[in-house]
Protein backbone atom coordinates (compact mmCIF):
# COMPACT_ATOMS: atom_id res chain seq x y z
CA UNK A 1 0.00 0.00 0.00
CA UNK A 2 1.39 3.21 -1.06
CA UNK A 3 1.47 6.42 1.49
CA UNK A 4 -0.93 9.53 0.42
CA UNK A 5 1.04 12.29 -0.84
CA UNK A 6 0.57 14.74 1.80
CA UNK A 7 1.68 12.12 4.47
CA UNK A 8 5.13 11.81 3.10
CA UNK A 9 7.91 13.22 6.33
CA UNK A 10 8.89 16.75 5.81
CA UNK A 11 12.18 17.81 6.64
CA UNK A 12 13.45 21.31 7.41
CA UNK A 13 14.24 23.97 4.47
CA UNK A 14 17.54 25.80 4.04
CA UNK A 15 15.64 28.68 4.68
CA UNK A 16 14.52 27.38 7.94
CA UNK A 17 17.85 26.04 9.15
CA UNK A 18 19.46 29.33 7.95
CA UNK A 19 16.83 31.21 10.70
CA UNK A 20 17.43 29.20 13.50
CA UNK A 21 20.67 29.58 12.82
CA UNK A 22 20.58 33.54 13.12
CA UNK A 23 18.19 33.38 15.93
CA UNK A 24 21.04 30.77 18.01
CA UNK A 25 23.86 33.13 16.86
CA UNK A 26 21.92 36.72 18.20
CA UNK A 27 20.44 34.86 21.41
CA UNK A 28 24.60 33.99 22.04
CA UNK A 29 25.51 37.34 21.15
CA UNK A 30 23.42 38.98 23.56
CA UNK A 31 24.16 36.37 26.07
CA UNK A 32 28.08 37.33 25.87
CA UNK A 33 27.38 41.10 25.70
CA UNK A 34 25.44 40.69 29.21
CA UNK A 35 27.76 38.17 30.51
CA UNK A 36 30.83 40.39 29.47
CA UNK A 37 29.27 43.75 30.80
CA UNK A 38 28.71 41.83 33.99
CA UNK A 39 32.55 40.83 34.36
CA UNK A 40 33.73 44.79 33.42
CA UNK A 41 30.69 45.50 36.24
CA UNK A 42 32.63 43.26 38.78
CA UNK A 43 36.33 44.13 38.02
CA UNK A 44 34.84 47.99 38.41
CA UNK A 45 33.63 47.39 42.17
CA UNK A 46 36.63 45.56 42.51
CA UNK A 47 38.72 48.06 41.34
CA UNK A 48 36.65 50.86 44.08
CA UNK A 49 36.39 48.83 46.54
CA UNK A 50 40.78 48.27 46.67
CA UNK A 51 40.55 52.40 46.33
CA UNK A 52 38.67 52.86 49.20
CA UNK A 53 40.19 50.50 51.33
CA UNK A 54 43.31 51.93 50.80
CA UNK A 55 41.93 55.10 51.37
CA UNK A 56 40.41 53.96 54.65
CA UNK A 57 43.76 52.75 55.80
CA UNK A 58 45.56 55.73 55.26
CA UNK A 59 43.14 57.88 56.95
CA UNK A 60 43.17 55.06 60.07
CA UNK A 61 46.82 55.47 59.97
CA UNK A 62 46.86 58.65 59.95
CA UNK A 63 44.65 59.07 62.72
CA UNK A 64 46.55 57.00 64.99
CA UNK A 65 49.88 58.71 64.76
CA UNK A 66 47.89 62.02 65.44
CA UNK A 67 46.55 60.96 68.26
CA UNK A 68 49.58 59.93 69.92
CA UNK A 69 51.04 63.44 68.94
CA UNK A 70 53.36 64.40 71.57
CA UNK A 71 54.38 67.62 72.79
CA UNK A 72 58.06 67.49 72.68
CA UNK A 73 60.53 69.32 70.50
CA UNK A 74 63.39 67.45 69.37
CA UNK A 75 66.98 68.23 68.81
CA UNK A 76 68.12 68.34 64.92
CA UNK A 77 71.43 69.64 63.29
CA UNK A 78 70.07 72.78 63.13
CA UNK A 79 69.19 73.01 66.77
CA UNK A 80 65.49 72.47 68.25
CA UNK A 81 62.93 71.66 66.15
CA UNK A 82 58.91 72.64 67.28
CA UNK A 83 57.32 69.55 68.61
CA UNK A 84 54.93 70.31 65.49
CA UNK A 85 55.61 71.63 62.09
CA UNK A 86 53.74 72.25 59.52
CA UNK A 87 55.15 74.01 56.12
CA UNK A 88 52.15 75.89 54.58
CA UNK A 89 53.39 75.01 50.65
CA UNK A 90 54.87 72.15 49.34
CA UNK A 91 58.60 71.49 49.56
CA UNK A 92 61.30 68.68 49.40
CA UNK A 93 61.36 68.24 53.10
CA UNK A 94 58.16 66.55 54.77
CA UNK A 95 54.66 68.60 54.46
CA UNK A 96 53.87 67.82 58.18
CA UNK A 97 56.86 66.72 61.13
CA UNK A 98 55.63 66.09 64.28
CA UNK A 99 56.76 63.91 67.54
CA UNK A 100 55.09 61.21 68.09
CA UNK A 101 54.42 58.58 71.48
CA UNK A 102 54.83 55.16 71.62
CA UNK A 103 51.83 53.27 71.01
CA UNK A 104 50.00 51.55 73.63
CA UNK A 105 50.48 48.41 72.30
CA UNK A 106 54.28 48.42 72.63
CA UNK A 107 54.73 47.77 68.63
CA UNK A 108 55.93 50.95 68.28
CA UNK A 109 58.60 53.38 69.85
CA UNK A 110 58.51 57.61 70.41
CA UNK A 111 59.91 58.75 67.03
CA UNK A 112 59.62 61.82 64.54
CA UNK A 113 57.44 61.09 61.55
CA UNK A 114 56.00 63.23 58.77
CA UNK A 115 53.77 62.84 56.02
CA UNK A 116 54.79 64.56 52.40
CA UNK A 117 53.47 64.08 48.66
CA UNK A 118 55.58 62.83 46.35
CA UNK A 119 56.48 63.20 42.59
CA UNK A 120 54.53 60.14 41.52
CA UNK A 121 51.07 61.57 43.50
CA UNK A 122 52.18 59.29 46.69
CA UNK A 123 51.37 60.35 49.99
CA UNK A 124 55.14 59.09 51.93
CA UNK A 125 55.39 58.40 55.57
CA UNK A 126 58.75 59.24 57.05
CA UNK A 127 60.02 57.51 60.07
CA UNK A 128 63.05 58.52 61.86
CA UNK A 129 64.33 56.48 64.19
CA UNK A 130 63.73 58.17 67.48
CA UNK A 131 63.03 61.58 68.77
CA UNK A 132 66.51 63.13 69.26
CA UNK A 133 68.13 61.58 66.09
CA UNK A 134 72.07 62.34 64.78
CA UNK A 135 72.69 64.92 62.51
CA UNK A 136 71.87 63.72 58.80
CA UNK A 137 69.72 61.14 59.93
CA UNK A 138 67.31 60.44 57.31
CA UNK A 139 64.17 58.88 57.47
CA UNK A 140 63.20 55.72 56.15
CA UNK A 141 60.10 56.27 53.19
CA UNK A 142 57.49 54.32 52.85
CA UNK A 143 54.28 55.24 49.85
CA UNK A 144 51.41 54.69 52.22
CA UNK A 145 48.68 55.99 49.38
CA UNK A 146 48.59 56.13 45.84
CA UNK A 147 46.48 58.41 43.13
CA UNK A 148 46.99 61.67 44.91
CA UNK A 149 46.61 64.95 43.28
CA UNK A 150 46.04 67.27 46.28
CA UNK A 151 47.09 66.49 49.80
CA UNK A 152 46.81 69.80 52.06
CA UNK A 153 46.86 70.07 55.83
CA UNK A 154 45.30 73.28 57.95
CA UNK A 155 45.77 73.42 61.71
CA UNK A 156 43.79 75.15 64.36
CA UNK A 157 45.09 77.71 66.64
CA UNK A 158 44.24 78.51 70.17
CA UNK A 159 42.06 81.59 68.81
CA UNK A 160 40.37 78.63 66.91
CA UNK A 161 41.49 79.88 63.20
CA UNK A 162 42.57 77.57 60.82
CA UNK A 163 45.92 78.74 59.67
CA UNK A 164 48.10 77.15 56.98
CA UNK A 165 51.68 76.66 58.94
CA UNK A 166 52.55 75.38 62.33
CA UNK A 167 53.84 77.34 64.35
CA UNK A 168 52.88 80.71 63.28
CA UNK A 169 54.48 82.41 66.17
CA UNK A 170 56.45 81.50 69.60
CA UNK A 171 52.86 81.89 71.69
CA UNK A 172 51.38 78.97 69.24
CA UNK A 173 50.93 75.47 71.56
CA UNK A 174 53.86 73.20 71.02
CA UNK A 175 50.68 71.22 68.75
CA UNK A 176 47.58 72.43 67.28
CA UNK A 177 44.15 71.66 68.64
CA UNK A 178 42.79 69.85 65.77
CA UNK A 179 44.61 69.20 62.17
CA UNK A 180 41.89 69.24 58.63
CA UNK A 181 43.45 67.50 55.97
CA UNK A 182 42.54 67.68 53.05
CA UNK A 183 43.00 64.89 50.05
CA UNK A 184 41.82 64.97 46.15
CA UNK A 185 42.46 61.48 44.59
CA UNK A 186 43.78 61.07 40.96
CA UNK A 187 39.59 60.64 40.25
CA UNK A 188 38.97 63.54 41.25
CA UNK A 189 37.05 62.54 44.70
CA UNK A 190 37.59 65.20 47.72
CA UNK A 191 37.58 63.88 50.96
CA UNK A 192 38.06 66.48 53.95
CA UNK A 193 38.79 65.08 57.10
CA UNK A 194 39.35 67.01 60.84
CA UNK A 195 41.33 65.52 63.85
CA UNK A 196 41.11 66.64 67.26
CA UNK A 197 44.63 66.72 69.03
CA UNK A 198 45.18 66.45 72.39
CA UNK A 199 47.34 69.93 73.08
């Protein structure tokens, strides 16, 4: 017995396979667009999330070593050095000097250290070895944040002004009241932050 004509199997056209085809190749397309713009997504947040954690550890580290801020001048080559100094514009030598206690911890020692911008937009710690150190004693350097365009420092007075330089004159407190520094990152993000001293 023969089949009717119109029961004979059908298979699939070129045109047909050619359309699936297309629809397969934009549905993986748009798959790998999302799936890419997802990755870029993630390495973003990862990329601002390092920032700011470095930022947040340079401001805790900062903090610290202001808080143990102690009132003592030192003895340099030049003779005695304030207990705090602050240099109003940017030079070679450190932007802010100050003495420092020991921690309470005991992983630390009393020592000088100053903070300074660098060439390569690098806030620098300096760390002398101790308070009174020989003459042309120089620090050790270490890059404690990177991406830095603007790092200034302001300090308040006893007449509770925010001047520019520490000291400004010989009645100034051997330290400030309260430092505001002030950082711009290389992405243009300002962050203003004020420390209380204990003067």
């Amino acid at each position: 017995m023969k089949a009717a004509p119109g029961d004979a199997a059908r298979g699939f056209t070129l045109i047909e396979l050619l359309t699936a085809l297309l629809v397969l190749s934009l549905l993986a397309l748009m798959s790998y667009r999302g799936l890419s713009a997802v990755l870029d997504a993630r390495e973003h947040v990862r990329q601002e999330t390092d920032k700011w954690r470095r930022v947040a550890a340079f401001f805790a580290r900062f903090e610290r070593d202001v808080e143990l801020a102690a009132p003592r001048p030192v003895r340099s080559a030049t003779g005695t050095a304030p207990a705090w100094r602050g240099e109003a514009v940017a030079t070679s030598e450190a932007r802010l000097e100050f003495s420092r206690f020991a921690s309470a911890e005991g992983v630390d020692i009393a020592r000088r250290i100053g903070y300074r911008l660098n060439e390569k937009q690098e806030i620098e710690l300096w760390l002398w070895p101790g308070l009174d150190v020989a003459p042309d004693t120089l620090p050790a350097r270490y890059p404690v944040l990177s991406g830095v365009k603007t790092f200034e420092l302001q300090y308040l007075n006893r007449a509770l002004v925010w001047v520019d330089a520490w000291p400004t004159s010989p009645a100034d407190l051997p330290i400030p009241r309260a430092v505001r520094l002030r950082i711009v990152l290389a992405s243009d993000e300002e962050i203003v932050r004020v420390f209380a001293l204990q003067s």
